[in-house]
N, C-alpha and C. Protein backbone atom coordinates (compact mmCIF):
# COMPACT_ATOMS: atom_id res chain seq x y z
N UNK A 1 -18.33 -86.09 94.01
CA UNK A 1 -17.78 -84.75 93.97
C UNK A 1 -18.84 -83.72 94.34
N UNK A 2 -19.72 -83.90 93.80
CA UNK A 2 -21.30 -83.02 94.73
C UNK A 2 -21.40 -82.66 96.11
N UNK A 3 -21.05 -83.89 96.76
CA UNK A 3 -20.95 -83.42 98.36
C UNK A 3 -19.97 -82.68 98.86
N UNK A 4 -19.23 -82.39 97.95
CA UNK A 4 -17.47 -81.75 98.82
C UNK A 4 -18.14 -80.14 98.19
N UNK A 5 -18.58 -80.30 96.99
CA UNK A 5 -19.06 -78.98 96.42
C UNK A 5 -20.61 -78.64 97.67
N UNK A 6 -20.72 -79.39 97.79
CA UNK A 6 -22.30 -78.82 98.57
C UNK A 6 -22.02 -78.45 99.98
N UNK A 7 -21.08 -79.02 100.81
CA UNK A 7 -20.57 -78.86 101.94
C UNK A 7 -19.48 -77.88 101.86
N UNK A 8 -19.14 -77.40 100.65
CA UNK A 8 -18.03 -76.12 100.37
C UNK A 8 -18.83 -74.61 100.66
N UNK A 9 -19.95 -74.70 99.75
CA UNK A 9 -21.13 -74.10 100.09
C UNK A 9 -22.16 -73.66 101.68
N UNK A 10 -21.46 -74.67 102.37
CA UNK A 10 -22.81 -74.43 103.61
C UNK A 10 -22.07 -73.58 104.74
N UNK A 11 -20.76 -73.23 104.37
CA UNK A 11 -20.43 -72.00 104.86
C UNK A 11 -19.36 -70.99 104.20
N UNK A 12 -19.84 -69.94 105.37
CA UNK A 12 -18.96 -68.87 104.77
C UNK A 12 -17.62 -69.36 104.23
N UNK A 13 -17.12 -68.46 103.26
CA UNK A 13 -15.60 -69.21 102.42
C UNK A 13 -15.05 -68.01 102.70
N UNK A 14 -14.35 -68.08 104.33
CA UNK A 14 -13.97 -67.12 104.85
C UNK A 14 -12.04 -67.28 104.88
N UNK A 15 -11.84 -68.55 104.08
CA UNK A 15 -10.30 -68.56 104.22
C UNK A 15 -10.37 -67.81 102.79
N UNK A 16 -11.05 -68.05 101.51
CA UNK A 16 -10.71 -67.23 100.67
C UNK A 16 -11.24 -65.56 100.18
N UNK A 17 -11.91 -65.34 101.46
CA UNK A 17 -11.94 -64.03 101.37
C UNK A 17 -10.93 -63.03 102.29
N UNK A 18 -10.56 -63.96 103.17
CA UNK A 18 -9.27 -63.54 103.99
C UNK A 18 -7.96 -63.64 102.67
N UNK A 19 -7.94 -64.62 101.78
CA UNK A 19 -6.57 -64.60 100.63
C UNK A 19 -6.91 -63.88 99.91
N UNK A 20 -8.50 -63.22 99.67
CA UNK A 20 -8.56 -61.83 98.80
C UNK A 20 -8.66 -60.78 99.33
N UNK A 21 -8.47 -60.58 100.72
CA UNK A 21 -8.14 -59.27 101.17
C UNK A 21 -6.65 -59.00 101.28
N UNK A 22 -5.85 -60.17 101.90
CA UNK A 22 -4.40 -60.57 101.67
C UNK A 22 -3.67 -60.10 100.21
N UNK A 23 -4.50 -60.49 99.20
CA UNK A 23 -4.13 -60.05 97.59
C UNK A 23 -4.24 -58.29 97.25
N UNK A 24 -5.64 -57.79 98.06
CA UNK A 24 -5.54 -56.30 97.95
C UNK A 24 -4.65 -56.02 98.95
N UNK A 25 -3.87 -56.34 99.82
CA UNK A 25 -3.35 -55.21 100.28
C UNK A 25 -2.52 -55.28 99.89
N UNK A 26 -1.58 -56.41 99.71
CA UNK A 26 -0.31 -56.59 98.61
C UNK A 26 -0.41 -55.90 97.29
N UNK A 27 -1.76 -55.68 96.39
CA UNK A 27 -1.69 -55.01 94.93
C UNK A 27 -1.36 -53.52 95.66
N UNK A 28 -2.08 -52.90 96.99
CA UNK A 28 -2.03 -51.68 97.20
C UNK A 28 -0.66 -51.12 97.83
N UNK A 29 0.15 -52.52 98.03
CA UNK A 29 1.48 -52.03 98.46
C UNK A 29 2.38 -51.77 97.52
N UNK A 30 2.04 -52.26 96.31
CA UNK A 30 2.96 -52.49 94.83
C UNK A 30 2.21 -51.54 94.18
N UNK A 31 1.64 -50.55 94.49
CA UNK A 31 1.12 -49.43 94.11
C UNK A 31 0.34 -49.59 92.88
N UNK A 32 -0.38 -50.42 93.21
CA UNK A 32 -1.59 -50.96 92.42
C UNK A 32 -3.12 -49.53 92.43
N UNK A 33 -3.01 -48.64 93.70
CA UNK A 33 -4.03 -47.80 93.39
C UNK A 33 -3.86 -46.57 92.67
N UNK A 34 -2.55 -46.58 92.32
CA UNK A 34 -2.01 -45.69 91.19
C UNK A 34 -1.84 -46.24 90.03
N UNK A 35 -1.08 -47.48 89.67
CA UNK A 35 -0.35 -47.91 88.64
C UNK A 35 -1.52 -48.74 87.96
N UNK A 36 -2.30 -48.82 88.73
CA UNK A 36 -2.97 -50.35 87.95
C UNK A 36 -5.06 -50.15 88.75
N UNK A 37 -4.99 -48.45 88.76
CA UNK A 37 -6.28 -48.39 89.39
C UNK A 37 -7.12 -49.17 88.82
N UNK A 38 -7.54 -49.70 87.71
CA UNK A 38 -9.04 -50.21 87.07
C UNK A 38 -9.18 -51.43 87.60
N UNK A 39 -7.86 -52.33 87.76
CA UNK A 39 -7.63 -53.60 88.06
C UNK A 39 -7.50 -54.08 89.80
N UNK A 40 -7.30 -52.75 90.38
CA UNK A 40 -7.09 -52.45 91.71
C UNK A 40 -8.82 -52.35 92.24
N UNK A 41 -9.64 -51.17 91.30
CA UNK A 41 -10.86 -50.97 91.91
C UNK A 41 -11.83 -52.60 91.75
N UNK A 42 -11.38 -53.01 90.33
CA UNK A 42 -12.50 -54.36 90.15
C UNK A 42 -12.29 -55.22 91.06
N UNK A 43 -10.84 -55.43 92.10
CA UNK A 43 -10.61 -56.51 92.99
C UNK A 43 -11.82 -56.07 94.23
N UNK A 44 -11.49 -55.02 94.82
CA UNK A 44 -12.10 -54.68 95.85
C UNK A 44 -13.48 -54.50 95.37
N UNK A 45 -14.33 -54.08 94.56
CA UNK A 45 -15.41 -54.47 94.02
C UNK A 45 -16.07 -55.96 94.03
N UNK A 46 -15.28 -56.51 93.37
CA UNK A 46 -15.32 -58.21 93.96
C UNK A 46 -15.45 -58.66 95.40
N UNK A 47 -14.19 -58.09 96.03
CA UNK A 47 -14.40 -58.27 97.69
C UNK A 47 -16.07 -57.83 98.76
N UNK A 48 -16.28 -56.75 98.18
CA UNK A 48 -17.63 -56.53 98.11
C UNK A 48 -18.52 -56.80 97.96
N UNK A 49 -18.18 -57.27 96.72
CA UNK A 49 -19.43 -58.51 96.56
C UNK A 49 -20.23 -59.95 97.29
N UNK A 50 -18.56 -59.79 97.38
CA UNK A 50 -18.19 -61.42 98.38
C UNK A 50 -19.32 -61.47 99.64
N UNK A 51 -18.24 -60.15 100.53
CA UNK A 51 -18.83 -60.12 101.98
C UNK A 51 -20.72 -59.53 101.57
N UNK A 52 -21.39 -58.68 100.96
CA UNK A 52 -22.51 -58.76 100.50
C UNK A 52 -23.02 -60.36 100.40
N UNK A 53 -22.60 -61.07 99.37
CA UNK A 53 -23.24 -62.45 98.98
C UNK A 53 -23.24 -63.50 100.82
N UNK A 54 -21.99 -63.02 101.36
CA UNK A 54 -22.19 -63.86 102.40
C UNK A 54 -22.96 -63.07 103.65
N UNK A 55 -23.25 -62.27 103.68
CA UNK A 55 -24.27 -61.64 104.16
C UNK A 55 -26.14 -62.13 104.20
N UNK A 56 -25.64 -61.94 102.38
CA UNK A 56 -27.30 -63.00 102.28
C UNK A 56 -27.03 -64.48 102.43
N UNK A 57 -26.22 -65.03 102.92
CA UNK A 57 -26.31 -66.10 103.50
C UNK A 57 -25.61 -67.14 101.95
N UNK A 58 -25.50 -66.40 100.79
CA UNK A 58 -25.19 -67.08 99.34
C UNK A 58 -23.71 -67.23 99.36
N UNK A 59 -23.67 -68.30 99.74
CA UNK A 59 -22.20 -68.86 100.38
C UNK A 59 -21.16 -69.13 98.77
N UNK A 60 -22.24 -70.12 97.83
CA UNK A 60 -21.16 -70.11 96.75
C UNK A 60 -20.96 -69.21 95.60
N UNK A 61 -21.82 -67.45 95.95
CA UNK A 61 -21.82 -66.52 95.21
C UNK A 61 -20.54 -65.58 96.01
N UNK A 62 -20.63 -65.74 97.44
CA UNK A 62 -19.49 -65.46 98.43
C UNK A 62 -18.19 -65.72 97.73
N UNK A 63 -18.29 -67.04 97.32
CA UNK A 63 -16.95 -67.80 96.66
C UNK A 63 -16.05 -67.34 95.69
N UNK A 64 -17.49 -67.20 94.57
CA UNK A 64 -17.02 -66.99 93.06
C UNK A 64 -16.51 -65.47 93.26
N UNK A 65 -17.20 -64.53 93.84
CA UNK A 65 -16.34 -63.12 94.10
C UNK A 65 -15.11 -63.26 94.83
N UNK A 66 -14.99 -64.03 95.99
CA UNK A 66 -13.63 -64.06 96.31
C UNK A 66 -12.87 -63.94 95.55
N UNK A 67 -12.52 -65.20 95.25
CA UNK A 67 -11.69 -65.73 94.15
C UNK A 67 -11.11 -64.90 93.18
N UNK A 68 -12.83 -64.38 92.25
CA UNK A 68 -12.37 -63.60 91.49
C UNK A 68 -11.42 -62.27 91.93
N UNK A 69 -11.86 -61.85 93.59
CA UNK A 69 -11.19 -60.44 93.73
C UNK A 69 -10.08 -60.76 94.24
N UNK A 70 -9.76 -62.13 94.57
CA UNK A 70 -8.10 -62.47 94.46
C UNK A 70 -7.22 -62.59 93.43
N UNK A 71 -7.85 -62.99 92.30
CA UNK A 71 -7.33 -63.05 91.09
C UNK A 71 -7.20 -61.72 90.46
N UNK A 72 -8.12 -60.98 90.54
CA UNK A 72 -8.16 -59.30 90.16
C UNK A 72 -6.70 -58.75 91.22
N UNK A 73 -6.71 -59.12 92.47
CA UNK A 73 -5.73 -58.12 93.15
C UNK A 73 -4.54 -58.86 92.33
N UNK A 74 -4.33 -60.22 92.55
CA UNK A 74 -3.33 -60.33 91.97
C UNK A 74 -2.35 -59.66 90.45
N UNK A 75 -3.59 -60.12 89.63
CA UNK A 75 -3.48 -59.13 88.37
C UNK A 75 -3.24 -57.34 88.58
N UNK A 76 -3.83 -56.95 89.29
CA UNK A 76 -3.49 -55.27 89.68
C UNK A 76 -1.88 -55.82 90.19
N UNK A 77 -1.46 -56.25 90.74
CA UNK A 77 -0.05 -56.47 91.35
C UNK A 77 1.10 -56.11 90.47
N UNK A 78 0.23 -57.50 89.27
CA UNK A 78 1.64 -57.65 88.48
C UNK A 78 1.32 -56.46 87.53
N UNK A 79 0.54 -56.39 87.07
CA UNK A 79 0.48 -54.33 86.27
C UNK A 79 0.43 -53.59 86.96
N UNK A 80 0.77 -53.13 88.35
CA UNK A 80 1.62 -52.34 88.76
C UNK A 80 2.98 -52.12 89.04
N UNK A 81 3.22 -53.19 88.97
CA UNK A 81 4.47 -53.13 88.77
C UNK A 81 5.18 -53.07 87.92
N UNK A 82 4.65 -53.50 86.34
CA UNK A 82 5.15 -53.44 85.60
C UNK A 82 5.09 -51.63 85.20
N UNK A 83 3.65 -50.89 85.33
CA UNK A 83 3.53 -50.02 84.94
C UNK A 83 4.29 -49.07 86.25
N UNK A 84 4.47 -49.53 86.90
CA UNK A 84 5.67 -48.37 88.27
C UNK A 84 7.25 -48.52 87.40
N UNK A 85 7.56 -49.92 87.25
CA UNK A 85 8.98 -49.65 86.61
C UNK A 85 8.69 -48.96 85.06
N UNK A 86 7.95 -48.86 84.27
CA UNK A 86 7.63 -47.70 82.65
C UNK A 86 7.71 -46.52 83.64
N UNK A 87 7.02 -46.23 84.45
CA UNK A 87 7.22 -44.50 85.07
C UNK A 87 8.35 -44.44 85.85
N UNK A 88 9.40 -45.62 86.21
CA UNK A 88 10.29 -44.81 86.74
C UNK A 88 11.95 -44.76 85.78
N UNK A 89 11.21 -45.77 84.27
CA UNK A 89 11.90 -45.43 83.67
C UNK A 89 11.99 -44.10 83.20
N UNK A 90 10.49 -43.83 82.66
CA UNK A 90 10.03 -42.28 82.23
C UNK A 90 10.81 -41.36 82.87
N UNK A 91 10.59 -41.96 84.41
CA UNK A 91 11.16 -40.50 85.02
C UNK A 91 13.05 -40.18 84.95
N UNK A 92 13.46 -41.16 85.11
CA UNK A 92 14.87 -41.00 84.69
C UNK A 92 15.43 -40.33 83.34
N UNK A 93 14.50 -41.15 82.66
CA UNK A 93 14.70 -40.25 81.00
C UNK A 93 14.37 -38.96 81.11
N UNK A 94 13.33 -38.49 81.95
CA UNK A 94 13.21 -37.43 81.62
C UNK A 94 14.60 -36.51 82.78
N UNK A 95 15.11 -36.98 83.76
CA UNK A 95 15.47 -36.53 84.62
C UNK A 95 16.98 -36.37 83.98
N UNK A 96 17.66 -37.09 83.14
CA UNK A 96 18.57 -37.38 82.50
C UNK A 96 18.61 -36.00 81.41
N UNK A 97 17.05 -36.10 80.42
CA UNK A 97 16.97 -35.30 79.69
C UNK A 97 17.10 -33.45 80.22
N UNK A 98 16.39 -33.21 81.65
CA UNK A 98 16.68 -31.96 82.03
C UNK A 98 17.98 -31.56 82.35
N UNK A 99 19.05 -32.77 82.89
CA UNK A 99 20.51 -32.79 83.46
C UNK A 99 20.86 -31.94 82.23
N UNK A 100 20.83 -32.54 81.07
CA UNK A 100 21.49 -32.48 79.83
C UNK A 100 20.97 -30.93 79.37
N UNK A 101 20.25 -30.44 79.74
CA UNK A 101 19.66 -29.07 79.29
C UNK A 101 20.27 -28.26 80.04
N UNK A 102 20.28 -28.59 81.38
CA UNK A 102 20.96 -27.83 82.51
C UNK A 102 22.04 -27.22 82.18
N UNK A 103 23.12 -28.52 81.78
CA UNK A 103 24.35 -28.71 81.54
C UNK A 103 24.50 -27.27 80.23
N UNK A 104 23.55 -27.59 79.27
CA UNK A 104 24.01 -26.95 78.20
C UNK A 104 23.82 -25.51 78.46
N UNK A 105 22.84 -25.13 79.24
CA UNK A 105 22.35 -24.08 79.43
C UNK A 105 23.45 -23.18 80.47
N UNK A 106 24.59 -23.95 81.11
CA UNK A 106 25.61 -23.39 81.38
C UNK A 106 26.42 -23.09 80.83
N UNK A 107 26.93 -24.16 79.75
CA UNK A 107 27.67 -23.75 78.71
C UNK A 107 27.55 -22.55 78.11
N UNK A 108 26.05 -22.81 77.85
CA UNK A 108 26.07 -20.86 76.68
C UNK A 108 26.00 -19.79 77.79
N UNK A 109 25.82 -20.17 79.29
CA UNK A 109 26.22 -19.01 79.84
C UNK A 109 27.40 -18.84 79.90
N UNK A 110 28.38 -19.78 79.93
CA UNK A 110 29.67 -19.85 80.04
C UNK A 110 30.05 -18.73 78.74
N UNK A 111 29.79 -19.20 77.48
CA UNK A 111 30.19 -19.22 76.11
C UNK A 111 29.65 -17.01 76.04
N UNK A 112 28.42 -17.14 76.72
CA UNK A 112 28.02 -15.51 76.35
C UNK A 112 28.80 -14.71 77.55
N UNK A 113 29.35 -15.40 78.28
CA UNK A 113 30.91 -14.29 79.04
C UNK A 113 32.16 -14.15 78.27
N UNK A 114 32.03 -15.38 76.95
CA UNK A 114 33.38 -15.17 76.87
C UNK A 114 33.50 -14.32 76.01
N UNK A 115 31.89 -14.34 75.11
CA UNK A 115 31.57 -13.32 73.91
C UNK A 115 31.86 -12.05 74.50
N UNK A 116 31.84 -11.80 75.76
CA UNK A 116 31.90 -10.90 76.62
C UNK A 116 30.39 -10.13 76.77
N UNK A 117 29.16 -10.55 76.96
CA UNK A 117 28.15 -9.97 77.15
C UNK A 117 28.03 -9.71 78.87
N UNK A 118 27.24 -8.83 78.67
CA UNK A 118 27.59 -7.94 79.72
C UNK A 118 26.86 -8.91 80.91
N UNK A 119 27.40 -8.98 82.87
CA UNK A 119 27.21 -9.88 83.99
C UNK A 119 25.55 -9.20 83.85
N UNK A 120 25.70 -8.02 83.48
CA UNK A 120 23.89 -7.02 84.06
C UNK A 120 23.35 -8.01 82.84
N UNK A 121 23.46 -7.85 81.69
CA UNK A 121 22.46 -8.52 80.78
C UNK A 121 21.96 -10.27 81.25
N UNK A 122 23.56 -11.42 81.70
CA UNK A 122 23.03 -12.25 81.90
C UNK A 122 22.58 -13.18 83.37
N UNK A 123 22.28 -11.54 84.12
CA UNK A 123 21.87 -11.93 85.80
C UNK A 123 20.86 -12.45 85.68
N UNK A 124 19.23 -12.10 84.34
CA UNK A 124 18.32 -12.64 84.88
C UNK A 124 18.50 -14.57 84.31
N UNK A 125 19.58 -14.48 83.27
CA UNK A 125 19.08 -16.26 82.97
C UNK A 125 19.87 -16.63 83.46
N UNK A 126 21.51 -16.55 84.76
CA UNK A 126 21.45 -16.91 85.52
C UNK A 126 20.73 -17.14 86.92
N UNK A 127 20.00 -16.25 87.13
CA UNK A 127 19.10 -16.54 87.85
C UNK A 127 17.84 -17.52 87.69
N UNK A 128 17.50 -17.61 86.47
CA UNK A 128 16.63 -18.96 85.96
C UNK A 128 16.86 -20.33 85.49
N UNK A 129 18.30 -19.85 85.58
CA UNK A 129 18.92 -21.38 85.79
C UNK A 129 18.88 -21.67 86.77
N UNK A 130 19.40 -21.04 88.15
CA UNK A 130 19.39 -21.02 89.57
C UNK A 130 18.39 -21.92 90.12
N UNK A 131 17.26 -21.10 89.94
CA UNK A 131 16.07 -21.78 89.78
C UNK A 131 15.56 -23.02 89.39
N UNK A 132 15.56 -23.01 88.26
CA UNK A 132 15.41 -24.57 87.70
C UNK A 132 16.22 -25.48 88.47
N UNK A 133 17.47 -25.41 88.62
CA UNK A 133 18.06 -26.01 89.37
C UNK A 133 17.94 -26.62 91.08
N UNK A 134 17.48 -25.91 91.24
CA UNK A 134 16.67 -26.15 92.88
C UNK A 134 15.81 -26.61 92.66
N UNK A 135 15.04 -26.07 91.22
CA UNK A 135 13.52 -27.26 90.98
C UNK A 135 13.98 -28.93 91.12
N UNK A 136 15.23 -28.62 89.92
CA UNK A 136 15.43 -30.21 90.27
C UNK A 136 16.02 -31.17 91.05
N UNK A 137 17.25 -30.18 91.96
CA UNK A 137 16.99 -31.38 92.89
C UNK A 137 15.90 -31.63 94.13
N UNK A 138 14.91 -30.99 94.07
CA UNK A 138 13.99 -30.99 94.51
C UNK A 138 12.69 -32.75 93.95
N UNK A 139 12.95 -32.08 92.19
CA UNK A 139 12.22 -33.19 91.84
C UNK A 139 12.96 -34.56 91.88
N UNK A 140 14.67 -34.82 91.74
CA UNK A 140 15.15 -35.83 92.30
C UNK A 140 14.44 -36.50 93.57
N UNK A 141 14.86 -35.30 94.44
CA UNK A 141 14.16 -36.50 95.64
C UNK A 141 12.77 -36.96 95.58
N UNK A 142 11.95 -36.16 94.98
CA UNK A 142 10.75 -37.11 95.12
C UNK A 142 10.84 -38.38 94.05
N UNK A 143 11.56 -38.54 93.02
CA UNK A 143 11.73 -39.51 92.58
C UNK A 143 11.86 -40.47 93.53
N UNK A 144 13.09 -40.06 93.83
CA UNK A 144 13.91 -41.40 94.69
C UNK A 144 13.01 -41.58 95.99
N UNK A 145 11.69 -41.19 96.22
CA UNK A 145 11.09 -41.34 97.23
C UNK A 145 9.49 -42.11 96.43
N UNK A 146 10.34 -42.32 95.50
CA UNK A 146 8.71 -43.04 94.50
C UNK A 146 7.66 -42.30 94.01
N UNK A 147 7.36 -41.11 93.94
CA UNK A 147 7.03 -39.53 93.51
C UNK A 147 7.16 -40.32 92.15
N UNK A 148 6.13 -40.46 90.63
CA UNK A 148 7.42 -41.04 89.70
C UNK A 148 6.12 -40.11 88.32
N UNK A 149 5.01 -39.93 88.55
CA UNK A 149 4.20 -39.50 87.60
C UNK A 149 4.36 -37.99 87.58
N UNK A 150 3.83 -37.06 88.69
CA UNK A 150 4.16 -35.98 89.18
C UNK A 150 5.60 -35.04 88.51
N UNK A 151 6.37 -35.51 89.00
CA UNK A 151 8.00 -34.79 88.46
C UNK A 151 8.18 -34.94 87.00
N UNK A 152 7.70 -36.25 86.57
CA UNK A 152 8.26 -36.25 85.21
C UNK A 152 7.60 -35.66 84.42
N UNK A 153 6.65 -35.11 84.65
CA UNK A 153 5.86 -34.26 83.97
C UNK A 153 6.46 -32.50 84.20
N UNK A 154 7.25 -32.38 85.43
CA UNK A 154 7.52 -31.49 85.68
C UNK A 154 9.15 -31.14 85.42
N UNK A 155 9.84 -31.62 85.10
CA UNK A 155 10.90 -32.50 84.64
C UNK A 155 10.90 -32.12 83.25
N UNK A 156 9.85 -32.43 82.11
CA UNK A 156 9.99 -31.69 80.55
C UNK A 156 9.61 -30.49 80.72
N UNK A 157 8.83 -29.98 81.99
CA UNK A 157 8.79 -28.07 81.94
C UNK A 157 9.95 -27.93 82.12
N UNK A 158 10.85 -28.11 82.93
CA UNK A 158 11.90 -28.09 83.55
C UNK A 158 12.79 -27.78 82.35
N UNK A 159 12.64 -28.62 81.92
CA UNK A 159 13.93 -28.95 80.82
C UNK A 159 13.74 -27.63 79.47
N UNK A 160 11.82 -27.78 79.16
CA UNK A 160 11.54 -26.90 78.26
C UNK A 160 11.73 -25.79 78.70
N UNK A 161 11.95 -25.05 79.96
CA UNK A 161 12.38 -23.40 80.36
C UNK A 161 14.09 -23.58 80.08
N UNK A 162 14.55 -24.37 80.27
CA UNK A 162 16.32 -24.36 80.24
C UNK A 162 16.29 -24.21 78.93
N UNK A 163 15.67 -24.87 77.93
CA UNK A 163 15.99 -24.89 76.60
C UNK A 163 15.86 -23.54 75.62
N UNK A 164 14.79 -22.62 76.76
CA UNK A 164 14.46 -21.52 76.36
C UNK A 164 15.35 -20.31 76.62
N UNK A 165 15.87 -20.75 77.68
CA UNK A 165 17.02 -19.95 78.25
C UNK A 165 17.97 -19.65 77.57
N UNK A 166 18.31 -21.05 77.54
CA UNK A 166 19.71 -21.12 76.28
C UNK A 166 19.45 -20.71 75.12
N UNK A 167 18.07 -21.09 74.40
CA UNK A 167 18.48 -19.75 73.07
C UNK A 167 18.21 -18.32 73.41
N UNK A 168 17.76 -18.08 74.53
CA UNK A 168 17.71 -16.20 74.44
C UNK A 168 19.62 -15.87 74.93
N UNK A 169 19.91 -17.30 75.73
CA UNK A 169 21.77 -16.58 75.76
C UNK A 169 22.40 -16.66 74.38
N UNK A 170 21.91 -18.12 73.99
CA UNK A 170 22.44 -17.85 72.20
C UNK A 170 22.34 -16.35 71.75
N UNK A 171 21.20 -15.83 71.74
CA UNK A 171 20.62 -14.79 70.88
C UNK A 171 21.67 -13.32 71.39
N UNK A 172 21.41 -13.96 73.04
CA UNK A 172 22.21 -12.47 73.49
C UNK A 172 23.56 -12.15 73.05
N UNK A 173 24.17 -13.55 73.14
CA UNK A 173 26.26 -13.70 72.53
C UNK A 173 26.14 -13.63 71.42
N UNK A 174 25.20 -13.65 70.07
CA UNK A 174 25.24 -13.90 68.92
C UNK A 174 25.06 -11.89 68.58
N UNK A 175 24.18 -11.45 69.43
CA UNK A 175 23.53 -9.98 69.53
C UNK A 175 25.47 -9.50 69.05
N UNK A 176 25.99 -9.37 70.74
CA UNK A 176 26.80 -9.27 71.02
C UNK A 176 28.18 -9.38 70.22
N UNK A 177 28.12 -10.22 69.54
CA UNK A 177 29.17 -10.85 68.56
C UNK A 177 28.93 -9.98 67.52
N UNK A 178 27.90 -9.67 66.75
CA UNK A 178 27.36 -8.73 65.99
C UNK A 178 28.18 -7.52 66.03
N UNK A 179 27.92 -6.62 67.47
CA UNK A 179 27.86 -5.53 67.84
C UNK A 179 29.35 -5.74 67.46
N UNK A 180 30.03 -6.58 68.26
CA UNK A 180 31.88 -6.54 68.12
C UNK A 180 32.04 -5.97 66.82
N UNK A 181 31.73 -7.25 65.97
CA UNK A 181 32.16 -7.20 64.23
C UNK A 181 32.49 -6.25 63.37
N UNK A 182 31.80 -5.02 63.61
CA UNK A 182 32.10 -3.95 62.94
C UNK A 182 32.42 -3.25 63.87
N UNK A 183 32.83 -3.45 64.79
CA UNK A 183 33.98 -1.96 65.23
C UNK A 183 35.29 -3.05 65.16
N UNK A 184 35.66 -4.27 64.99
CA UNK A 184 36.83 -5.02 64.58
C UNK A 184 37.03 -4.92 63.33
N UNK A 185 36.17 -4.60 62.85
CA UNK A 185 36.39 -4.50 61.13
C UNK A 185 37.44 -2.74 60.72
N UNK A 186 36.70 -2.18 61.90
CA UNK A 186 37.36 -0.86 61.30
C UNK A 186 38.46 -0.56 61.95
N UNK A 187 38.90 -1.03 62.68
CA UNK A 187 40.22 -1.25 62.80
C UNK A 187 41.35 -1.41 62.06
């Protein structure tokens, strides 16, 4: 077994540094230089090493980095992917969660016309709904274009200005409801 190991050695181990460059570009297609950078940088670090060691002519130090930076890309692969589908769950939840704010935040505009508050009082938080709203289908598409860290972060602002909205319309129909009460009373 010495001679297959010693003659493994007396040259470059250029099929397995070709299957560890093969492994990084696959981790970097599965979005391994986002999802899984530490595990992404140690592969290509390894690869480095490799072509360095076979440079100095250290054929079975060439090896052991291969290998290893095939095994590293591989590993960046599968934790990126796992960690791309957690963020694009994230991002749905959160994208779900702003729908649902949206939604409500029409309602109480709905609800502070019927209180009858005045179109002048609620032009500006229709207009910031407006807004938000173009934010998001804006941040939809970059979802659906794999965008997945970015939006969802922008996505709970999103949601946290709607939520703010809706209690200043609460506040305004509740104002409003007030004001009614006692001139219905004296009636």
């Amino acid at each position: 077994m010495l001679p297959v190991t010693l003659t493994g050695c007396a040259e470059p181990p250029d099929k397995e540094i070709n299957q560890a460059q093969g492994a990084i570009a696959a981790a970097r297609a599965a979005g391994a230089e986002t999802f899984a950078s530490t595990e992404y940088k140690a592969a290509a670090e390894a690869l480095d090493k490799a072509r360095q060691a076979v440079s100095q002519r250290d054929y079975r130090l060439a090896l052991n980095h291969a290998l290893d930076a095939r095994e590293r890309a591989e590993t960046a692969a599968r934790t990126a992917a796992d960690e791309k589908a957690r963020a694009r769950a994230a991002a749905e939840a959160a994208w779900q969660s702003a729908q649902q704010a949206l939604q409500a935040s029409k309602g109480a505009l709905d609800a502070a016309r019927d209180a009858r508050v005045t179109e002048r009082r609620l032009t500006p938080f229709n207009r910031a709904i407006d807004q938000v709203e173009h934010a998001l289908l804006s941040l939809r598409s970059r979802i659906d274009q794999g965008d997945l860290i970015a939006p969802t972060e922008e996505l709970a602002a999103a949601k946290a200005k709607l939520d703010q909205v809706r209690s200043e319309i609460d506040a305004a129909a509740t104002a409003r409801s007030a004001q009614k009460s006692p001139a219905s009373k004296r009636r």
